[in-house]
C-alpha atoms as a PDB file:
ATOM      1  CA  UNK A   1      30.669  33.742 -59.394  1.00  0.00           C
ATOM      2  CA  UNK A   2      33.388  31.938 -61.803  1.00  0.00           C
ATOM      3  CA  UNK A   3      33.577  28.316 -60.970  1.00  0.00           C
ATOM      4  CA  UNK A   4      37.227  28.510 -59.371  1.00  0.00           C
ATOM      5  CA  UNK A   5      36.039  31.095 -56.971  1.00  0.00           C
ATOM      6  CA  UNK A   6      35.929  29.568 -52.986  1.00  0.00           C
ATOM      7  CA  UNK A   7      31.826  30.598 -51.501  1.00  0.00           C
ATOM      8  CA  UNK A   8      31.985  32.478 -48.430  1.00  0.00           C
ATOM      9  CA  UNK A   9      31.742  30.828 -45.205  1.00  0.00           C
ATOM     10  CA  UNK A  10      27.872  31.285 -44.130  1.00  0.00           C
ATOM     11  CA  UNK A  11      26.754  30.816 -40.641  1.00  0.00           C
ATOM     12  CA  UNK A  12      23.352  30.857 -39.001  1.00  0.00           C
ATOM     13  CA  UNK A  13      23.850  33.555 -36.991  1.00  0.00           C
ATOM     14  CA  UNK A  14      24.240  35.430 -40.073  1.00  0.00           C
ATOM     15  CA  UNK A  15      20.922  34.759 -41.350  1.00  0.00           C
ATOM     16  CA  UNK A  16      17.998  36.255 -40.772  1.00  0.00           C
ATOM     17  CA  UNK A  17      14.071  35.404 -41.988  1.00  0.00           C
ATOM     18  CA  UNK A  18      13.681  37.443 -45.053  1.00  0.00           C
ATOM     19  CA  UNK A  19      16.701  37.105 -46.612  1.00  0.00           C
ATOM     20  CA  UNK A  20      17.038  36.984 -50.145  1.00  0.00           C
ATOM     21  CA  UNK A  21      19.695  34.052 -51.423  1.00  0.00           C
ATOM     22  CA  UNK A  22      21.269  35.662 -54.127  1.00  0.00           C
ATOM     23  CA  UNK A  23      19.484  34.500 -57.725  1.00  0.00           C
ATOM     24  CA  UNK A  24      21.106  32.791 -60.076  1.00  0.00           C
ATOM     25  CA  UNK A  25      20.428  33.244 -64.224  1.00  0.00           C
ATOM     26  CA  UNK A  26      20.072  30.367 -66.292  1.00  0.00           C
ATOM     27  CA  UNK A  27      19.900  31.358 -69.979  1.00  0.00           C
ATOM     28  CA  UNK A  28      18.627  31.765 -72.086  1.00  0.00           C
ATOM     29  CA  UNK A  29      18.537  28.023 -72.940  1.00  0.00           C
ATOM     30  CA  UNK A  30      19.255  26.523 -76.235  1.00  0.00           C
ATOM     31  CA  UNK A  31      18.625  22.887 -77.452  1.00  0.00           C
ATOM     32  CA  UNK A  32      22.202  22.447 -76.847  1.00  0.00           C
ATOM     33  CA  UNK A  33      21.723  22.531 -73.148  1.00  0.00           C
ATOM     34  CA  UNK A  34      19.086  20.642 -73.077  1.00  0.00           C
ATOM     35  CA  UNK A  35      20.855  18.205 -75.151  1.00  0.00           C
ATOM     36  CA  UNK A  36      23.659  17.855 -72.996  1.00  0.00           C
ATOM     37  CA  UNK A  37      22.067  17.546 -69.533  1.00  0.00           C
ATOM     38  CA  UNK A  38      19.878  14.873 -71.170  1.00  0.00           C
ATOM     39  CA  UNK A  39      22.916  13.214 -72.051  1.00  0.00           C
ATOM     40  CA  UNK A  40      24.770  13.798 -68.399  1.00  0.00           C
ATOM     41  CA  UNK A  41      21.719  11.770 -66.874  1.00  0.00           C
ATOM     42  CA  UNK A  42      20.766   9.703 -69.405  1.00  0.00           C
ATOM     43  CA  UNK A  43      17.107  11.518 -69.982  1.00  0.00           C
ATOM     44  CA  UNK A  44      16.614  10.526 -73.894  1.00  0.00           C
ATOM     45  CA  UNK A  45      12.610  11.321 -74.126  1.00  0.00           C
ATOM     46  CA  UNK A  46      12.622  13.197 -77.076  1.00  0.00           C
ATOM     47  CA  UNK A  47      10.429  15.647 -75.874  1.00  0.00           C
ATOM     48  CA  UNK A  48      13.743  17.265 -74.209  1.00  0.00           C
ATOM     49  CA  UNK A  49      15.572  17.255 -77.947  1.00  0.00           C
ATOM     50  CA  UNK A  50      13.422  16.186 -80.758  1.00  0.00           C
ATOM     51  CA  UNK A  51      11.606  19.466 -81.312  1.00  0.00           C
ATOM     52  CA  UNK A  52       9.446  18.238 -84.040  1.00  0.00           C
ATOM     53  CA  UNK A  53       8.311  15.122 -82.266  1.00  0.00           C
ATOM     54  CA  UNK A  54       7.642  17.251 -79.126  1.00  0.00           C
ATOM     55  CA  UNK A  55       4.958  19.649 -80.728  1.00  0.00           C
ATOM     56  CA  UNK A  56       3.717  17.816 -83.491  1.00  0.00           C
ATOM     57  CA  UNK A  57       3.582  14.439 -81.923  1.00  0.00           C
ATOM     58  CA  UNK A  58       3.074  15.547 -78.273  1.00  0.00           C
ATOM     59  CA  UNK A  59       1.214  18.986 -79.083  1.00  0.00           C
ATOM     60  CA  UNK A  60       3.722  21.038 -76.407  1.00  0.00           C
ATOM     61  CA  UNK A  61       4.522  24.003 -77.106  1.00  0.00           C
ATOM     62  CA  UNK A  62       8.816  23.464 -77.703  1.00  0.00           C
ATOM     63  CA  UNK A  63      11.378  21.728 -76.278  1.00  0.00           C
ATOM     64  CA  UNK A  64      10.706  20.986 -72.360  1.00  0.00           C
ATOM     65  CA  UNK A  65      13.140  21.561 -70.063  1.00  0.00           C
ATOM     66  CA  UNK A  66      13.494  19.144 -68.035  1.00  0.00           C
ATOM     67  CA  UNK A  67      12.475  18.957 -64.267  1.00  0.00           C
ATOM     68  CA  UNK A  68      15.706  17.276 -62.945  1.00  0.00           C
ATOM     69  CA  UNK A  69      17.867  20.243 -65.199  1.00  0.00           C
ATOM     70  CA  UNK A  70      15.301  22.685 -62.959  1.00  0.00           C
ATOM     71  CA  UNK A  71      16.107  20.770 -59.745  1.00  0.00           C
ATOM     72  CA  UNK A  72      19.886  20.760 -60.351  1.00  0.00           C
ATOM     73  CA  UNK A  73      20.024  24.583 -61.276  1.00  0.00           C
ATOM     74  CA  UNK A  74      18.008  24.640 -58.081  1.00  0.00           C
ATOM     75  CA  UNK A  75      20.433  22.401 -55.505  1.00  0.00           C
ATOM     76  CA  UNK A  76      23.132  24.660 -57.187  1.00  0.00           C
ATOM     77  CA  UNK A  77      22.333  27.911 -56.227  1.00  0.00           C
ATOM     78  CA  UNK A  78      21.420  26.457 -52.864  1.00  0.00           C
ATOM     79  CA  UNK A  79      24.573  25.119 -52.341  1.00  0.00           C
ATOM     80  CA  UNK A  80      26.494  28.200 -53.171  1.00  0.00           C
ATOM     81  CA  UNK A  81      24.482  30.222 -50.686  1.00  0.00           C
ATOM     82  CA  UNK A  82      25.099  27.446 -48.121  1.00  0.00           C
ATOM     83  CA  UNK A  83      29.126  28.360 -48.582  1.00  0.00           C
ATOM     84  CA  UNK A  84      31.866  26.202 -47.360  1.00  0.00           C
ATOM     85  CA  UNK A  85      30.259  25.214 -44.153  1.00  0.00           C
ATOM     86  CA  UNK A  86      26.687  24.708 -44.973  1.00  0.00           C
ATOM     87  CA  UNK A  87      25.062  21.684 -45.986  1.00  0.00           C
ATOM     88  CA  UNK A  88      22.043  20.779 -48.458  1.00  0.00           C
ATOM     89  CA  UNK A  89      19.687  18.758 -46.302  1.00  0.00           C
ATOM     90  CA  UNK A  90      16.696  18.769 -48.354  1.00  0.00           C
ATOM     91  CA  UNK A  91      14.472  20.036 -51.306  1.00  0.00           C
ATOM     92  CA  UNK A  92      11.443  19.597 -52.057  1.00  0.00           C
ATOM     93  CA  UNK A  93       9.877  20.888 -55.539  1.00  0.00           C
ATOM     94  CA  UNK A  94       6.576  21.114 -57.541  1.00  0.00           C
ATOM     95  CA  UNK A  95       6.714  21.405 -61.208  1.00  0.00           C
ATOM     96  CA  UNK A  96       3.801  23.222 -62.339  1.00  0.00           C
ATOM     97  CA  UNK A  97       4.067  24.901 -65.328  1.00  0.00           C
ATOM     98  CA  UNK A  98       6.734  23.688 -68.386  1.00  0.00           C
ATOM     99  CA  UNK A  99       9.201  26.122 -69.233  1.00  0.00           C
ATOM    100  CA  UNK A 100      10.973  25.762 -72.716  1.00  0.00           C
ATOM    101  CA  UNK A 101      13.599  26.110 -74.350  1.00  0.00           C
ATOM    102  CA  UNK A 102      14.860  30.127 -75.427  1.00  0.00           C
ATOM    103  CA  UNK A 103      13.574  30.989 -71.654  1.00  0.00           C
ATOM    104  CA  UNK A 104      15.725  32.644 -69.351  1.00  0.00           C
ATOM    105  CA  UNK A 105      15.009  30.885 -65.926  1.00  0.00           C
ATOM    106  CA  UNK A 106      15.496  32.905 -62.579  1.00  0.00           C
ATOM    107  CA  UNK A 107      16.293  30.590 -59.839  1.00  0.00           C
ATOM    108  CA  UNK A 108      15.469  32.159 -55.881  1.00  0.00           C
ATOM    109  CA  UNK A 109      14.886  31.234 -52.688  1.00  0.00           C
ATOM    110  CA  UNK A 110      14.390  33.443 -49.492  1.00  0.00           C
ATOM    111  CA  UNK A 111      14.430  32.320 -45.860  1.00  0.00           C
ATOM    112  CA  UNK A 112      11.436  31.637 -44.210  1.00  0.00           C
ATOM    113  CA  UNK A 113      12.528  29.779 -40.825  1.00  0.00           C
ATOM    114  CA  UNK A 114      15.226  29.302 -38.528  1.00  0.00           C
ATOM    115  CA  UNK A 115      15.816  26.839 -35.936  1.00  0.00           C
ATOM    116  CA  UNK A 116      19.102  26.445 -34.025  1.00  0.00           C
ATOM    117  CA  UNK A 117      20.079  22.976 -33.169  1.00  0.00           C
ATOM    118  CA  UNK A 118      23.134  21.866 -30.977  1.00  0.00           C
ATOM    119  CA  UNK A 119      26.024  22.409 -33.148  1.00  0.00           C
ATOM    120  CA  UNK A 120      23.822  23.879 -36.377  1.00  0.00           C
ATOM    121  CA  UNK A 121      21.654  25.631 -37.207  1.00  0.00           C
ATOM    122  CA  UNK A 122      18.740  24.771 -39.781  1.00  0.00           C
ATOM    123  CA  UNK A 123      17.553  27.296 -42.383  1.00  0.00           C
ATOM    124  CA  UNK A 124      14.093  26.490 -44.075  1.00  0.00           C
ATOM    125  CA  UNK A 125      13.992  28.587 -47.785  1.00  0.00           C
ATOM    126  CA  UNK A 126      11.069  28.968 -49.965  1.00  0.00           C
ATOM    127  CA  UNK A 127      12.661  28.476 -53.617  1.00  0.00           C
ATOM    128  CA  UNK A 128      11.613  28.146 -57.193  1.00  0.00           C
ATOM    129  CA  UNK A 129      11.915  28.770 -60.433  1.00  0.00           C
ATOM    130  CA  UNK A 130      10.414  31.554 -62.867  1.00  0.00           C
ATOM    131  CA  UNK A 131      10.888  32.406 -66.566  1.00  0.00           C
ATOM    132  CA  UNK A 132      12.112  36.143 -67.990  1.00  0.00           C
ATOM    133  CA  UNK A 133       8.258  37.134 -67.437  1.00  0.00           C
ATOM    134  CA  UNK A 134       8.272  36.267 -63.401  1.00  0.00           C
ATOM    135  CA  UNK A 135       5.604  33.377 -64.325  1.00  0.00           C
ATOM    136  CA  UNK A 136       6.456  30.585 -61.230  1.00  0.00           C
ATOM    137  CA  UNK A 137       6.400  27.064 -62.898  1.00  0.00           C
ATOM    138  CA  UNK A 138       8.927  25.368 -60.295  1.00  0.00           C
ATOM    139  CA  UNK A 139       7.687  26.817 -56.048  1.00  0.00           C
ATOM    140  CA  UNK A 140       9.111  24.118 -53.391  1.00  0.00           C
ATOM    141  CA  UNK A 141      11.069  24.530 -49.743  1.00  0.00           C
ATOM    142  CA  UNK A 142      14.549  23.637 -48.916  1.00  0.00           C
ATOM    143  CA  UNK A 143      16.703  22.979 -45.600  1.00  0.00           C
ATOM    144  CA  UNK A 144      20.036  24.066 -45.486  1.00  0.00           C
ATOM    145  CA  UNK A 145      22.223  23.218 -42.495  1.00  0.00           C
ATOM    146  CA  UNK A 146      24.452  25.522 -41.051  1.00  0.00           C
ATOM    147  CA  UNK A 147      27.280  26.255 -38.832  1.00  0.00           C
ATOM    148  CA  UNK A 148      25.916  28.105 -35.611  1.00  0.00           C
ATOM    149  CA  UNK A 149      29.097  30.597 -35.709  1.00  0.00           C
ATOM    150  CA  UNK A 150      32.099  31.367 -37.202  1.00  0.00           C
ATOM    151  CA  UNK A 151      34.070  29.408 -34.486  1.00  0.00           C
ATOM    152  CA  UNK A 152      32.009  25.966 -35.149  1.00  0.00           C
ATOM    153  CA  UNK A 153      33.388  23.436 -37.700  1.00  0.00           C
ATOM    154  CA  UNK A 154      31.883  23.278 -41.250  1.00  0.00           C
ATOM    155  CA  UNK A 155      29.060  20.827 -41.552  1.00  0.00           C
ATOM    156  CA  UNK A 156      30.070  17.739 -43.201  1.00  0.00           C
ATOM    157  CA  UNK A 157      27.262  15.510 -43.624  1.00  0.00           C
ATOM    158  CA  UNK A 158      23.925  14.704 -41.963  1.00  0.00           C
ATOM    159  CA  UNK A 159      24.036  16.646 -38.941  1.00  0.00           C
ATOM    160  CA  UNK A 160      22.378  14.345 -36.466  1.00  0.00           C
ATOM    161  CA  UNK A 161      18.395  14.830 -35.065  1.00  0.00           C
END
């Protein structure tokens, strides 16, 4: 999807448990983007740019990337699933295993629960994060708030308990 394109308008009744969200394909990543999401956030271990220092010094095996660049790449593809009316309500991940840089990460999620609320409804996702090999290093859950149907207004913030 370019960046200028509008996301479809997703509603709950659309969803079902199962669904795939449709991946998205991060690299494969150089020490340039590492370098600049460091920068964007202010991250400046060196273990995210100073490949030297990060396997001679800290013995790893290249350049990390970093878990906040795994989260964002995460929330992203989340919120492009979500659409126009959908809202990002919460994520929750695990970093397990350190991906580095020259990886191409795979970012997924697939619906695993659905509960409709008055005026949304609330989709629970299993997501992660896996390298060009399918090794997991990043499993977690989201919620994702959605309008009920096409007819309801676009969720705009917190929906209320």
């Amino acid at each position: 999807m370019s960046a200028t394109a509008t996301p479809p308008r997703r509603t709950f009744e659309s969803v079902t448990v199962g669904d795939e969200l449709e991946p998205l394909v991060c690299g494969p990543l150089t020490p340039l983007h590492l370098m600049r999401f460091s920068a964007a956030i202010e991250n400046w271990h060196r273990i995210h740019y100073d490949e030297r220092f990060a396997t001679t010094h800290d013995g790893l095996p290249g350049l990390l990337i970093s878990g906040s660049f795994k989260q964002h790449v995460v929330s992203q593809m989340l919120r492009r699933w979500a659409g126009r009316g959908g809202w990002l309500m919460a994520i929750s991940m695990q970093f397990r295993r350190m991906d580095v840089v020259g990886e191409t990460l795979t970012i997924w999620g697939t619906v695993s629960h659905l509960e409709a609320h008055t005026g949304y409804g609330l989709v629970s996702c299993r997501i992660g994060v896996r390298n060009e090999e399918g090794v997991e290093s990043s499993p977690g859950t989201a919620q994702v708030a959605l309008p009920l149907t096409a007819d309801d207004p676009p969720i705009t913030g917190w929906p209320a308990p």
